[in-house]
C-alpha atoms as a PDB file:
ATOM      1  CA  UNK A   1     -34.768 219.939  60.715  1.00  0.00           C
ATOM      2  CA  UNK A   2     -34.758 220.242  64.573  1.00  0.00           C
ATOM      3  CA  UNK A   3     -31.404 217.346  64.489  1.00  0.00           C
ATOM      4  CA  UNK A   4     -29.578 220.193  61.836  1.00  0.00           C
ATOM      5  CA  UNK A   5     -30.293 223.089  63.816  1.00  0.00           C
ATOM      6  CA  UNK A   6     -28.567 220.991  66.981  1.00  0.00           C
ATOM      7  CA  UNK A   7     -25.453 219.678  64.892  1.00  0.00           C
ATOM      8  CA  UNK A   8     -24.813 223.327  63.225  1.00  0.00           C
ATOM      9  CA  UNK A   9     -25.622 224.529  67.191  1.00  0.00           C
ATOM     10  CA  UNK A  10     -23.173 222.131  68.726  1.00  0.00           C
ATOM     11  CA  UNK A  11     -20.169 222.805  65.706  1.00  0.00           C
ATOM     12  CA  UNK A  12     -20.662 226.923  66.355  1.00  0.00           C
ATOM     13  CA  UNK A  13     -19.891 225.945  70.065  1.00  0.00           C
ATOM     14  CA  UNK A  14     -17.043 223.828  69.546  1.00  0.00           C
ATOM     15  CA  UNK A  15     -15.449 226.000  66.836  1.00  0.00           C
ATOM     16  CA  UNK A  16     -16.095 229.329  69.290  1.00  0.00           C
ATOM     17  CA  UNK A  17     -14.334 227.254  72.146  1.00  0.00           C
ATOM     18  CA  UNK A  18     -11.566 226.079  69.921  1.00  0.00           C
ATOM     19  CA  UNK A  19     -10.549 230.074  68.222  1.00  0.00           C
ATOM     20  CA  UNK A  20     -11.704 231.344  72.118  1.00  0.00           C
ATOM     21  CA  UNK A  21      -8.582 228.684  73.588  1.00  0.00           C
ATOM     22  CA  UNK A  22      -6.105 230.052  70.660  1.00  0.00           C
ATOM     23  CA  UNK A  23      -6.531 233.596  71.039  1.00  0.00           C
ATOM     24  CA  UNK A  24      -5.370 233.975  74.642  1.00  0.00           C
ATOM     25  CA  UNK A  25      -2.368 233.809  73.325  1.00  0.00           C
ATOM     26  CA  UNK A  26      -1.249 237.104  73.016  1.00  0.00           C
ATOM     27  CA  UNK A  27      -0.430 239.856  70.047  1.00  0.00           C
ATOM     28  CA  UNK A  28       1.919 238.532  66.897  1.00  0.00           C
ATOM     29  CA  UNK A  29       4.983 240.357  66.547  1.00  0.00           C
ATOM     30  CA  UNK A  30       3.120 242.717  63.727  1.00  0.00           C
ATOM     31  CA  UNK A  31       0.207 243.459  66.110  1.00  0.00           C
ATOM     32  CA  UNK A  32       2.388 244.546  68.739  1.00  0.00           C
ATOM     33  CA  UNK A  33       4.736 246.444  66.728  1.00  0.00           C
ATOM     34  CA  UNK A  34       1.526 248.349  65.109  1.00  0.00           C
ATOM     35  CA  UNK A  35       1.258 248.944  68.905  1.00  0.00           C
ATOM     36  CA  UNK A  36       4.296 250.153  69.769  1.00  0.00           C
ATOM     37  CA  UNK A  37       4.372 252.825  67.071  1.00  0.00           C
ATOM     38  CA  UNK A  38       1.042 253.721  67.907  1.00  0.00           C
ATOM     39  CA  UNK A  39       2.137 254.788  71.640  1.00  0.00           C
ATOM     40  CA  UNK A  40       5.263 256.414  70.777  1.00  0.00           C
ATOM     41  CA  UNK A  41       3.647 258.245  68.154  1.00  0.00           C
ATOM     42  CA  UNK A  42       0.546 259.500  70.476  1.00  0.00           C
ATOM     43  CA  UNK A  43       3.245 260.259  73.181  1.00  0.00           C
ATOM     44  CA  UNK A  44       5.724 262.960  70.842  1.00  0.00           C
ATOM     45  CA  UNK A  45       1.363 264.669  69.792  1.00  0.00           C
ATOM     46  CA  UNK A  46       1.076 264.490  73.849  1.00  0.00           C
ATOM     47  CA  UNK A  47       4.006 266.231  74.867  1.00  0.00           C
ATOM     48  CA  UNK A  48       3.898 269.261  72.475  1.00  0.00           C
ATOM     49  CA  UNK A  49       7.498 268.060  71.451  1.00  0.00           C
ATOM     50  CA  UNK A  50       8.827 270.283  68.228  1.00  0.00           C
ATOM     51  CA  UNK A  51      10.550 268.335  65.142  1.00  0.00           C
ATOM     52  CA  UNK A  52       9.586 265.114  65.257  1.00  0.00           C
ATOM     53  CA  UNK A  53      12.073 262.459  63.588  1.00  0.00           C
ATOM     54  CA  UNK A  54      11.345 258.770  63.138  1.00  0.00           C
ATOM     55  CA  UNK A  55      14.963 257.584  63.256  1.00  0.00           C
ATOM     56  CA  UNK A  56      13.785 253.382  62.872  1.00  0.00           C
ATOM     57  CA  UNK A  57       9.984 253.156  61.081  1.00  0.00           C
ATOM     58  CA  UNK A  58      10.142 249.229  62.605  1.00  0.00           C
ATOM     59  CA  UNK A  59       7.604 247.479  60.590  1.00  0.00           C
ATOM     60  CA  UNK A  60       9.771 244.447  59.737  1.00  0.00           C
ATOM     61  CA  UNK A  61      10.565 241.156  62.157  1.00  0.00           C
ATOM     62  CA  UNK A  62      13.724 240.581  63.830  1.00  0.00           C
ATOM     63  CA  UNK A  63      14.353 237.366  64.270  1.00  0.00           C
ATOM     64  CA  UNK A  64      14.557 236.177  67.901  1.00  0.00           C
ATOM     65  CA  UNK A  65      14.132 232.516  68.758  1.00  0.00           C
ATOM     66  CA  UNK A  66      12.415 230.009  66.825  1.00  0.00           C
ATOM     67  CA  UNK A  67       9.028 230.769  64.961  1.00  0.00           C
ATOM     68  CA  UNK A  68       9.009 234.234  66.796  1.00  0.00           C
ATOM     69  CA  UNK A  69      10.243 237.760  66.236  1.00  0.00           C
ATOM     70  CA  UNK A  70      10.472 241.013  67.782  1.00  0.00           C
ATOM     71  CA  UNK A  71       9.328 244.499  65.852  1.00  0.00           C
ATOM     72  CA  UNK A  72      10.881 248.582  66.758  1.00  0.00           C
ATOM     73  CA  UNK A  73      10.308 251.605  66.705  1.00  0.00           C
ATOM     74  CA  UNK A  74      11.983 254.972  67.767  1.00  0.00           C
ATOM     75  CA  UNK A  75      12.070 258.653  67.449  1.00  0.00           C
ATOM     76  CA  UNK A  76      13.374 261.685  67.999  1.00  0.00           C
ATOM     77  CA  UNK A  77      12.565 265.904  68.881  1.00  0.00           C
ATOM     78  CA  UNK A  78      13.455 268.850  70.156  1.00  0.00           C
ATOM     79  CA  UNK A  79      12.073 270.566  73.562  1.00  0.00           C
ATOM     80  CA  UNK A  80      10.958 274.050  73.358  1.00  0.00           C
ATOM     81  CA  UNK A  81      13.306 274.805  76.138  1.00  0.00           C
ATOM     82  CA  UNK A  82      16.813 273.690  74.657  1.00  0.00           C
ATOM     83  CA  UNK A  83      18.485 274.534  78.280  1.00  0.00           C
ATOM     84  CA  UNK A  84      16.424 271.499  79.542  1.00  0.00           C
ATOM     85  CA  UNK A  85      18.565 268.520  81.390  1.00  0.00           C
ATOM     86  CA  UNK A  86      18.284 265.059  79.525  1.00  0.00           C
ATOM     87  CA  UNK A  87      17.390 263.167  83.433  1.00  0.00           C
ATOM     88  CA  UNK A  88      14.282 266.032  83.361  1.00  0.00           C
ATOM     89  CA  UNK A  89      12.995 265.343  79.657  1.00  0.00           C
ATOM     90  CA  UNK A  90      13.179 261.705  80.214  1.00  0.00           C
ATOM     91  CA  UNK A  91      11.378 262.146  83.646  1.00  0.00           C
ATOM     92  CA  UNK A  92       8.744 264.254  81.511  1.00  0.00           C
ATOM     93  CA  UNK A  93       8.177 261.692  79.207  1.00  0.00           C
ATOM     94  CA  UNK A  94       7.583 259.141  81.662  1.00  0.00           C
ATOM     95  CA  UNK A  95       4.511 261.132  82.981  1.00  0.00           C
ATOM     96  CA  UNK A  96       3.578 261.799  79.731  1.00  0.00           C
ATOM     97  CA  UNK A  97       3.302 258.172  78.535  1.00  0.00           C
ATOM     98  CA  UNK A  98       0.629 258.197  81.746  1.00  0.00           C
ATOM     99  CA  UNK A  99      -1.917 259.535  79.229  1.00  0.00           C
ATOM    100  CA  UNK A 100      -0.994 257.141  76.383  1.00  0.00           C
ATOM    101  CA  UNK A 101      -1.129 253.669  77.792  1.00  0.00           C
ATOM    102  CA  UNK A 102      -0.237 251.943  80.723  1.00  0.00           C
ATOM    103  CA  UNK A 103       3.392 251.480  81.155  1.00  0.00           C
ATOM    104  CA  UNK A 104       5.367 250.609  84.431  1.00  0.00           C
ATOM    105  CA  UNK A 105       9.267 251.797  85.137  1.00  0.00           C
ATOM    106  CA  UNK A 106      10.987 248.764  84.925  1.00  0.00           C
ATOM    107  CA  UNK A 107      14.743 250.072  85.058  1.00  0.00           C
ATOM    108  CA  UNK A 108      15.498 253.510  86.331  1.00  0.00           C
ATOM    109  CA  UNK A 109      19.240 254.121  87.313  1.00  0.00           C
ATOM    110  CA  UNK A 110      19.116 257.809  87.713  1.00  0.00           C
ATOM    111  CA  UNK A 111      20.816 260.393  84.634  1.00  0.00           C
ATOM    112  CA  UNK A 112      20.132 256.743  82.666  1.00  0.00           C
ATOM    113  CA  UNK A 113      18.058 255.567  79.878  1.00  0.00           C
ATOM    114  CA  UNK A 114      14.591 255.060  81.731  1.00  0.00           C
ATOM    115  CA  UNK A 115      13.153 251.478  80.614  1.00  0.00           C
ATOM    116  CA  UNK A 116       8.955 250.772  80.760  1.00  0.00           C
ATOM    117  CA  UNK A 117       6.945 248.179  80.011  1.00  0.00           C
ATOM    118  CA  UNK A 118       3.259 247.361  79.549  1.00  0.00           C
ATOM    119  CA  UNK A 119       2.816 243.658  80.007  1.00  0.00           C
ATOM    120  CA  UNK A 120      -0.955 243.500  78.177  1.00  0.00           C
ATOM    121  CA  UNK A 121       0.741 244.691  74.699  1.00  0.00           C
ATOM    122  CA  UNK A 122       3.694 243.244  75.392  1.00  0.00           C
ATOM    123  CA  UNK A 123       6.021 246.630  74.656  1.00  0.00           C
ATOM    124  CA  UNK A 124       8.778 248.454  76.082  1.00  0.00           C
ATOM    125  CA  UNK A 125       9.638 251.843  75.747  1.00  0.00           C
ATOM    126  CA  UNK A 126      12.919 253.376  76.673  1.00  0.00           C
ATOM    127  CA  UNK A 127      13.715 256.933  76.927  1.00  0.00           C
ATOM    128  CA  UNK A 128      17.477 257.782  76.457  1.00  0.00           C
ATOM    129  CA  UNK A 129      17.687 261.370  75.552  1.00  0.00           C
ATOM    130  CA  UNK A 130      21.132 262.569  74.998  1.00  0.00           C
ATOM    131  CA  UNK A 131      21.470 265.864  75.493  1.00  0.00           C
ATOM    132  CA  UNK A 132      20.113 269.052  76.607  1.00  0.00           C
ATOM    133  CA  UNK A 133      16.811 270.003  74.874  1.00  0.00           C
ATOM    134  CA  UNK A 134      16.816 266.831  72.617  1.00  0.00           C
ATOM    135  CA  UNK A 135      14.275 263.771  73.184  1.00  0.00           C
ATOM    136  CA  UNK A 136      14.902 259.936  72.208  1.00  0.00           C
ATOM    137  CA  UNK A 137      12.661 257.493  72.223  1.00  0.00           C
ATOM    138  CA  UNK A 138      13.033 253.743  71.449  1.00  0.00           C
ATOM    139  CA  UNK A 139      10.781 250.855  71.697  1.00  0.00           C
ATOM    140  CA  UNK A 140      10.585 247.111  70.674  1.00  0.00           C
ATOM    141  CA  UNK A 141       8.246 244.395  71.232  1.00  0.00           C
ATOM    142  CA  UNK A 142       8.936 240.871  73.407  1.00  0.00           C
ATOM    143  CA  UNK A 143       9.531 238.101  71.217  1.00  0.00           C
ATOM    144  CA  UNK A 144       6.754 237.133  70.139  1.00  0.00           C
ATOM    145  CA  UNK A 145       4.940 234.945  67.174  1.00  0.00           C
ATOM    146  CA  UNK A 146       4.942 235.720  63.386  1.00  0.00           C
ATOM    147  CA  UNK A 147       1.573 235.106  62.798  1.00  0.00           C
END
């Protein structure tokens, strides 16, 4: 009895080491695209935007390299304040995000698309809004495994 209890002991250990060593790895493509919509989502409930439109649902792979994909997601509103400069919504949305998830500016060219990125979920968000009062909002995961 006491030799079972050490085998089933020492194949636990080997199998816990073994899934422990795979799933460093990172999210899959689906995972991270769950993500993505999740933060873009929680960010347009955040910042009290008005009219809400998801202009690309994502939830399907886009081929990218070899055995990996990439997933998308974006959206679109209105500000309450329809006088408000696209450079100032974007900059709002940036702080925003803050309270969502960590994200870090990653491109930032000034009355440009504003590009961030959170390396642990492997995401990046982009804001790009086009015009006065009106918010965009695009994101896509890295390339990253199916499954």
């Amino acid at each position: 009895m006491g030799r079972s209890v050490r085998l089933g002991v020492a194949v636990c250990a080997v199998t816990l080491l073994t899934v422990a060593g795979c799933g460093d790895s990172g999210p899959t493509a689906a995972e991270a695209g769950e993500t993505l919509k999740a933060h873009i989502t929680e960010l347009m409930k955040e910042s009290h935007v008005l009219d809400v439109k998801v202009t690309d649902p994502g939830g399907r792979d886009i081929p990218c390299a070899e055995g990996r994909a990439k997933r998308t997601f974006a959206a679109t509103a209105r500000d309450s304040a329809p006088q408000s400069d696209p450079d100032g919504l974007n900059t709002f949305m940036v702080g925003a995000l803050s309270s969502v998830a960590p994200y870090r500016i990653v491109d930032d060219p000034g009355n440009a698309p504003i590009r961030l990125a959170n390396e642990e979920y492997k995401t990046v968000i982009i804001f790009e809004s086009p015009a006065n009062g009106q918010y965009a909002v695009r994101g896509e995961t890295e390339c990253l495994p199916i499954s």
